[in-house]
N, C-alpha and C. Protein backbone atom coordinates (compact mmCIF):
# COMPACT_ATOMS: atom_id res chain seq x y z
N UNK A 1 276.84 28.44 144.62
CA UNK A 1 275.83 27.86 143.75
C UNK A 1 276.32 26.52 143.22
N UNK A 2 275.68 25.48 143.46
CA UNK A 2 275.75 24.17 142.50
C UNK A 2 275.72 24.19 141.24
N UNK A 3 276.64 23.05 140.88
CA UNK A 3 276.85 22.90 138.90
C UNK A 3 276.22 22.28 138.93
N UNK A 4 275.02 21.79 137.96
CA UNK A 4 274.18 20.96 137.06
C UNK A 4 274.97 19.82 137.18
N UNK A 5 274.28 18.48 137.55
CA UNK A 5 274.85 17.38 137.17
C UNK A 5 275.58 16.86 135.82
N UNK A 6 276.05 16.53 135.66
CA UNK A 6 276.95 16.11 134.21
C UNK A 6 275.86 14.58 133.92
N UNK A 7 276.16 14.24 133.02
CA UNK A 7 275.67 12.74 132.17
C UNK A 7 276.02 11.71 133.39
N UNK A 8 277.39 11.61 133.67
CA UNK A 8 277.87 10.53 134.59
C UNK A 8 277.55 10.77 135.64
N UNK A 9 277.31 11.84 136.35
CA UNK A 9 277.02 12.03 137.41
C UNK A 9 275.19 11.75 137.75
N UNK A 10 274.61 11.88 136.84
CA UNK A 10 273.24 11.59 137.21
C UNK A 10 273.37 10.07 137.37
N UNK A 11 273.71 9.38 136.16
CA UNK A 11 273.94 8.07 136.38
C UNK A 11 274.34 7.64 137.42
N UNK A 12 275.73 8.03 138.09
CA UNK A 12 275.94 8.07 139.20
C UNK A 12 274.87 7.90 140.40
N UNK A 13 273.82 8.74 140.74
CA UNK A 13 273.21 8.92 141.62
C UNK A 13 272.22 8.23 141.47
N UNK A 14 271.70 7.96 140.51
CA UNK A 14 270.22 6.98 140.09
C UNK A 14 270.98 5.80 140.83
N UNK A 15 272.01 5.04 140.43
CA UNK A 15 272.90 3.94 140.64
C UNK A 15 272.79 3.36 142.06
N UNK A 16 273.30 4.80 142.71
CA UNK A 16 273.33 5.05 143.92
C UNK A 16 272.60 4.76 144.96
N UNK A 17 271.07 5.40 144.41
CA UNK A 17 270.09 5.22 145.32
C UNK A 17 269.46 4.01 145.43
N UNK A 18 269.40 2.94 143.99
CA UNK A 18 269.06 2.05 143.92
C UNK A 18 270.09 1.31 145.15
N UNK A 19 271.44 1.15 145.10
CA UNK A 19 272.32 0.51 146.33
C UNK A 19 271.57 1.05 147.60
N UNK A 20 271.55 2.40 147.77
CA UNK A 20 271.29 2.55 149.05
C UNK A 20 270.02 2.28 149.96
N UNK A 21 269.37 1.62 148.73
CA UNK A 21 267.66 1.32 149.04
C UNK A 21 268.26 -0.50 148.94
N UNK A 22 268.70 -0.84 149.92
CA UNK A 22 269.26 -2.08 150.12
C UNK A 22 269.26 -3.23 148.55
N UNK A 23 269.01 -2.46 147.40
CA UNK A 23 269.41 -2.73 145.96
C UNK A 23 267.93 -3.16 144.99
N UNK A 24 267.16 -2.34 145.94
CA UNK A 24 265.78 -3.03 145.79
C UNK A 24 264.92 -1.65 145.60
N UNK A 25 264.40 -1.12 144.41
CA UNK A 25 263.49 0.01 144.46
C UNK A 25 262.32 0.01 143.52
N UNK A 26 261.19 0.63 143.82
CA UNK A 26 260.47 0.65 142.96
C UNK A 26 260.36 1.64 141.77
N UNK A 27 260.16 1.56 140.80
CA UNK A 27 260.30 2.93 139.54
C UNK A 27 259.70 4.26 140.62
N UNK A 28 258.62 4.07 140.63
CA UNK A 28 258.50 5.28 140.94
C UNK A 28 259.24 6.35 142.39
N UNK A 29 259.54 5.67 142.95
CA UNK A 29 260.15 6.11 144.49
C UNK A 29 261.65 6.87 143.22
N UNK A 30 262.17 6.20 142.68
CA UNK A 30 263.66 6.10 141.95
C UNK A 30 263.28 7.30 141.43
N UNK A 31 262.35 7.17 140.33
CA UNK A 31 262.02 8.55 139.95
C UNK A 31 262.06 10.02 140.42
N UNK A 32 261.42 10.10 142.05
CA UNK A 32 261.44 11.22 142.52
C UNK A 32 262.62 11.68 142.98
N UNK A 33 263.39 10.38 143.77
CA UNK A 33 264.88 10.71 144.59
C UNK A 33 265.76 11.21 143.09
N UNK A 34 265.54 11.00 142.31
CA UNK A 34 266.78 11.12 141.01
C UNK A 34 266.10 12.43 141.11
N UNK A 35 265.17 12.94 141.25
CA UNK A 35 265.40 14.53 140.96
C UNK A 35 265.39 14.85 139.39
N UNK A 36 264.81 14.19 138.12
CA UNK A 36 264.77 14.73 137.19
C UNK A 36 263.35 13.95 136.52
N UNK A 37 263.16 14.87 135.70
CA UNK A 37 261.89 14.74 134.81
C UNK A 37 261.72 13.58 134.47
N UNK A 38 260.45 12.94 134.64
CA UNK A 38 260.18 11.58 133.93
C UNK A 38 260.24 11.29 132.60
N UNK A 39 260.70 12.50 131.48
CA UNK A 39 261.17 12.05 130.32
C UNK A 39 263.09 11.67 130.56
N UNK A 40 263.23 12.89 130.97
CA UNK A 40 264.80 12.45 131.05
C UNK A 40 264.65 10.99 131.95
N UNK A 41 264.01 10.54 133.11
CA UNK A 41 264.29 9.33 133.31
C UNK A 41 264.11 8.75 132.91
N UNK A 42 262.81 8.05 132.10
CA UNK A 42 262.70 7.18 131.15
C UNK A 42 263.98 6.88 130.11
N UNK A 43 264.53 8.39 129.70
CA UNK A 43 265.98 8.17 129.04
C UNK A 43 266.55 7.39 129.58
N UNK A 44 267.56 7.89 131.22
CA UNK A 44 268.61 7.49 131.67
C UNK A 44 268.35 5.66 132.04
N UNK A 45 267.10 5.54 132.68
CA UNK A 45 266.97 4.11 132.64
C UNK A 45 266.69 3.21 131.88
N UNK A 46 266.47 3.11 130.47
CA UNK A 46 266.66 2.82 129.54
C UNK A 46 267.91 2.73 129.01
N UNK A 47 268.74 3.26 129.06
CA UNK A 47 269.77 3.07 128.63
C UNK A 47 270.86 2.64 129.91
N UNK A 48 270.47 3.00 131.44
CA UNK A 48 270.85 1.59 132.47
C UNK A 48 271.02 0.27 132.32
N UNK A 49 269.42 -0.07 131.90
CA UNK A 49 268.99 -1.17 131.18
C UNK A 49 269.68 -1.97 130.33
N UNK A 50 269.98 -1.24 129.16
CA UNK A 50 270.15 -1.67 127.93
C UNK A 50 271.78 -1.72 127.88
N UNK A 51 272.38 -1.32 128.98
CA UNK A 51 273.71 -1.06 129.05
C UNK A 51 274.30 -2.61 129.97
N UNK A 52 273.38 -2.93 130.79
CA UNK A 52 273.26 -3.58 131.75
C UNK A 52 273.77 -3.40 133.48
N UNK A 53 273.72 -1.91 133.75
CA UNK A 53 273.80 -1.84 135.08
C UNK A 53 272.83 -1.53 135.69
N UNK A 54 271.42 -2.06 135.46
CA UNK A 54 270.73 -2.11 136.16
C UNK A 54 269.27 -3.29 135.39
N UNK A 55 268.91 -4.18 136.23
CA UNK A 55 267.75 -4.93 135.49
C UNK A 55 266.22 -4.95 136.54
N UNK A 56 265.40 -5.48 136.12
CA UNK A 56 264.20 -5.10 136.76
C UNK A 56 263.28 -6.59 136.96
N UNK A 57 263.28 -6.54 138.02
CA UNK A 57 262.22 -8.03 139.02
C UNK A 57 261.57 -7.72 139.12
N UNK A 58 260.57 -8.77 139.36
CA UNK A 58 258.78 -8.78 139.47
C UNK A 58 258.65 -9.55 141.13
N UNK A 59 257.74 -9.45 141.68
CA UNK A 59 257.63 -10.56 142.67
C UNK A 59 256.94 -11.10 142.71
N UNK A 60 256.37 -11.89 143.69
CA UNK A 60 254.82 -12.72 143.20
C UNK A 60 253.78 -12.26 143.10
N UNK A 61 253.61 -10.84 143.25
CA UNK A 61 252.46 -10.04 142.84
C UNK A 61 252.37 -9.37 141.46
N UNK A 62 253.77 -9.26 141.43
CA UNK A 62 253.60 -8.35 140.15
C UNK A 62 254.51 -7.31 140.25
N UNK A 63 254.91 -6.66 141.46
CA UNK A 63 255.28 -5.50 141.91
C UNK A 63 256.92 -5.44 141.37
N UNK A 64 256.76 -4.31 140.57
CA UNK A 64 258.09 -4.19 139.88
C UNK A 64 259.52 -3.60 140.89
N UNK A 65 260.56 -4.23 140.62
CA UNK A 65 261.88 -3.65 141.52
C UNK A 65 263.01 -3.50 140.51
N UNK A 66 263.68 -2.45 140.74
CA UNK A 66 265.07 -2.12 139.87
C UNK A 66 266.41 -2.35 140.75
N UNK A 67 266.55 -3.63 140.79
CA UNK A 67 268.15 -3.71 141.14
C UNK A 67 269.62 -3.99 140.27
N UNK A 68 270.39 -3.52 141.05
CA UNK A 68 271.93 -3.40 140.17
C UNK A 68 272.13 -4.56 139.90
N UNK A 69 273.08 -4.65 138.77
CA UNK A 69 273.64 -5.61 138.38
C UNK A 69 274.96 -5.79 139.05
N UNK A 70 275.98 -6.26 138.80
CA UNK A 70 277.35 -6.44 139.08
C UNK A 70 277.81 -5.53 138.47
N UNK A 71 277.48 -5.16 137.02
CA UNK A 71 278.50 -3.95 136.47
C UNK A 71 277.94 -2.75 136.91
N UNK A 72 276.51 -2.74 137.43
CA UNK A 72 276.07 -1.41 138.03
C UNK A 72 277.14 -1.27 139.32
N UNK A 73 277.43 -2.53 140.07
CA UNK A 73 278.02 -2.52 141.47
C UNK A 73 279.78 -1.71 141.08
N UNK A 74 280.00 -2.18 140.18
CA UNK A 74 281.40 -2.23 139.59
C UNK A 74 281.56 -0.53 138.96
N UNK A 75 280.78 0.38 138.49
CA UNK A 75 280.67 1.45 137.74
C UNK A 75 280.78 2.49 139.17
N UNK A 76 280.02 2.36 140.05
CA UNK A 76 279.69 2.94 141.64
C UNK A 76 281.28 2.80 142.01
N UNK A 77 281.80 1.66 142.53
CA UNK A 77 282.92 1.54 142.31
C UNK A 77 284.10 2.62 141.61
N UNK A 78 284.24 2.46 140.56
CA UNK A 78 285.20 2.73 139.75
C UNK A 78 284.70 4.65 139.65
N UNK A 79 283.68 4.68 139.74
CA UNK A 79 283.07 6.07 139.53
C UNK A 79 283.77 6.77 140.87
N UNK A 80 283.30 6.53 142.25
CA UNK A 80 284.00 6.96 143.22
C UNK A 80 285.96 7.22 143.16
N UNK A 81 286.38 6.16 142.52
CA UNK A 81 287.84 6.74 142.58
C UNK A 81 288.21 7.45 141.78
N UNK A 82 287.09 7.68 140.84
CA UNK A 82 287.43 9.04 140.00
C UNK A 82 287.50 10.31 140.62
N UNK A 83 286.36 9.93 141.26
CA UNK A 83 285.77 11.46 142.38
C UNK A 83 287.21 11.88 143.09
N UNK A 84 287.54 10.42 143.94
CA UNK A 84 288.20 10.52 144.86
C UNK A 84 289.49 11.20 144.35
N UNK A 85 290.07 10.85 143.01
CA UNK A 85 291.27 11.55 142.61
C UNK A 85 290.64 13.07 141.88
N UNK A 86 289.70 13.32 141.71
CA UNK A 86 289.64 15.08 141.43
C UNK A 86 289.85 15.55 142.66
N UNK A 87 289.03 15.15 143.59
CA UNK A 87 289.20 15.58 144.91
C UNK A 87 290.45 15.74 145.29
N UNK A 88 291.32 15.18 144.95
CA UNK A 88 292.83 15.00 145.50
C UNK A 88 293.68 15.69 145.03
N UNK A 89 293.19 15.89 143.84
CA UNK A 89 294.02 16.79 143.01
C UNK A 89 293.45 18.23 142.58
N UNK A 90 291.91 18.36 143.78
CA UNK A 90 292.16 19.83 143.53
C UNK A 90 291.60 19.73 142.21
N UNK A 91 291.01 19.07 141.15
CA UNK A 91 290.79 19.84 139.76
C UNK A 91 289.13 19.97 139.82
């Protein structure tokens, strides 16, 4: 059975998908892949936001996009060699 995501770990994955969607997503697509309630997201991206690893473009239509920042790029980063040393150590 799977553990419940932790705080960092959702962050983590919201982060994530935005990179893996070549850094370019729309709210709502983000919404469904994150897998959690549109109140809790409204939370977590809001405080993305406001944190600054993640900001939000318009294009010439209007059409809203959520891409990373540098410290979003940098957190993905630094987040993985965390992983990578539990992993290593077994905890």
């Amino acid at each position: 059975m799977k553990k419940k995501r932790d705080r960092l770990g959702v962050i983590f994955d919201i982060l994530k998908i935005v990179r893996d969607n070549h850094n370019s997503i729309k709210p709502t697509p983000l919404l469904r892949y994150s897998n959690l309630s549109s109140q809790s997201f409204s939370e977590y991206y809001r405080e993305l936001r406001s944190k600054g690893f993640v900001k939000e473009m318009a294009d010439k239509k209007g059409k809203r996009f959520i891409t990373l920042t540098d410290r979003g790029f940098r957190f993905l980063e630094k987040y993985r060699l965390i992983l990578g040393f539990i992993d290593e150590f077994e905890l």
